[in-house]
Protein backbone atom coordinates (compact mmCIF):
# COMPACT_ATOMS: atom_id res chain seq x y z
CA UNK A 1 7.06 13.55 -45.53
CA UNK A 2 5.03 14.98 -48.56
CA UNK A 3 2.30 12.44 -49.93
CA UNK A 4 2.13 13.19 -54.22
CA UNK A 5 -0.58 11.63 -56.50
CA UNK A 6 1.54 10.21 -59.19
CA UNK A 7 -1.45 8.82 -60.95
CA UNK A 8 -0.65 11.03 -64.10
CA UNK A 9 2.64 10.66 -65.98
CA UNK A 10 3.12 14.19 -66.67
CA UNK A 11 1.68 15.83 -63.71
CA UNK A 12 2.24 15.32 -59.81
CA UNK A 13 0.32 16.96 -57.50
CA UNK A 14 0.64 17.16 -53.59
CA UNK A 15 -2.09 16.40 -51.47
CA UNK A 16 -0.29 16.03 -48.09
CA UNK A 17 2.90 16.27 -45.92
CA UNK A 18 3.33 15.95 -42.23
CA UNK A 19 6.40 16.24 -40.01
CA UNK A 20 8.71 13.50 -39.66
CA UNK A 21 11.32 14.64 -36.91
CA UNK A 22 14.62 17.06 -37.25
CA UNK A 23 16.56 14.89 -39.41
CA UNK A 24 14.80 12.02 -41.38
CA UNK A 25 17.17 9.72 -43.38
CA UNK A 26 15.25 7.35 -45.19
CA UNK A 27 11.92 5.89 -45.75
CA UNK A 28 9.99 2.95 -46.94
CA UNK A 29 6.68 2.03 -47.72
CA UNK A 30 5.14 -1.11 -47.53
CA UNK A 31 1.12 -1.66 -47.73
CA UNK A 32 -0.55 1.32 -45.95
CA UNK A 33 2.69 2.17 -43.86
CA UNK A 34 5.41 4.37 -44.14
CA UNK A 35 8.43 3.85 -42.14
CA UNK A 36 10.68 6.88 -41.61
CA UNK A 37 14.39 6.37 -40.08
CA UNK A 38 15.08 9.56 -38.25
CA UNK A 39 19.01 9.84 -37.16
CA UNK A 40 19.36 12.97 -34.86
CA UNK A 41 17.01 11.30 -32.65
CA UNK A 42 17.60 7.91 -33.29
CA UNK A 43 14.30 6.18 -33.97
CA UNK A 44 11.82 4.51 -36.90
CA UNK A 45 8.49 6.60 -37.00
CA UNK A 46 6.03 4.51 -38.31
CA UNK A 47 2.81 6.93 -40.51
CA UNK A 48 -0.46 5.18 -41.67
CA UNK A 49 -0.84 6.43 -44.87
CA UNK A 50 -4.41 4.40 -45.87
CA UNK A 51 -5.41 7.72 -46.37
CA UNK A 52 -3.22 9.82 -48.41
CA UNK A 53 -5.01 13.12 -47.44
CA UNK A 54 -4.30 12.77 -43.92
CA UNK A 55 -1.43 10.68 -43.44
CA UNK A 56 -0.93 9.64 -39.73
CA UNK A 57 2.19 8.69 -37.25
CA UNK A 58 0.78 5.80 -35.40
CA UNK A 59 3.98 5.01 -33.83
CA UNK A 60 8.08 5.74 -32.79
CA UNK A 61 10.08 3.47 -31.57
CA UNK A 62 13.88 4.07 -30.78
CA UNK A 63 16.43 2.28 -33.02
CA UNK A 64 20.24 2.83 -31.44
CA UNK A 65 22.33 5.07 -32.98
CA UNK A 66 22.62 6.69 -35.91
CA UNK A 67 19.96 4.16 -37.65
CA UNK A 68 20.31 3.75 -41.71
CA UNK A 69 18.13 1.92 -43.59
């Protein structure tokens, strides 16, 4: 996952990306959370990003199989 400051219309700039598992198939954010669906190994990682320079899983938990969201 790749954390961009979209504060500027015409420029984007990244200031952070950490791994979110072999085959990530969606995400959400809500608040300070991101919520990553992850179907090759079947589970919702769940990132703090408060701090978009350093954003941070906090949690995994398994969802079934192949999970969609």
């Amino acid at each position: 996952m790749t954390v961009y400051n979209i504060s500027n219309d015409t420029i984007s700039n990244e200031l952070a990306s950490v791994s979110t598992g072999a085959e990530p198939s969606s995400v959400d954010v809500s608040g300070n959370y991101a919520y990553v669906v992850n179907s090759l190994s079947n589970t919702m990682r769940i990132y703090d990003v408060s701090n978009p320079l350093s954003p941070a899983q906090i949690a995994s938990v398994p969802t079934g199989n192949s999970p969609w969201s």
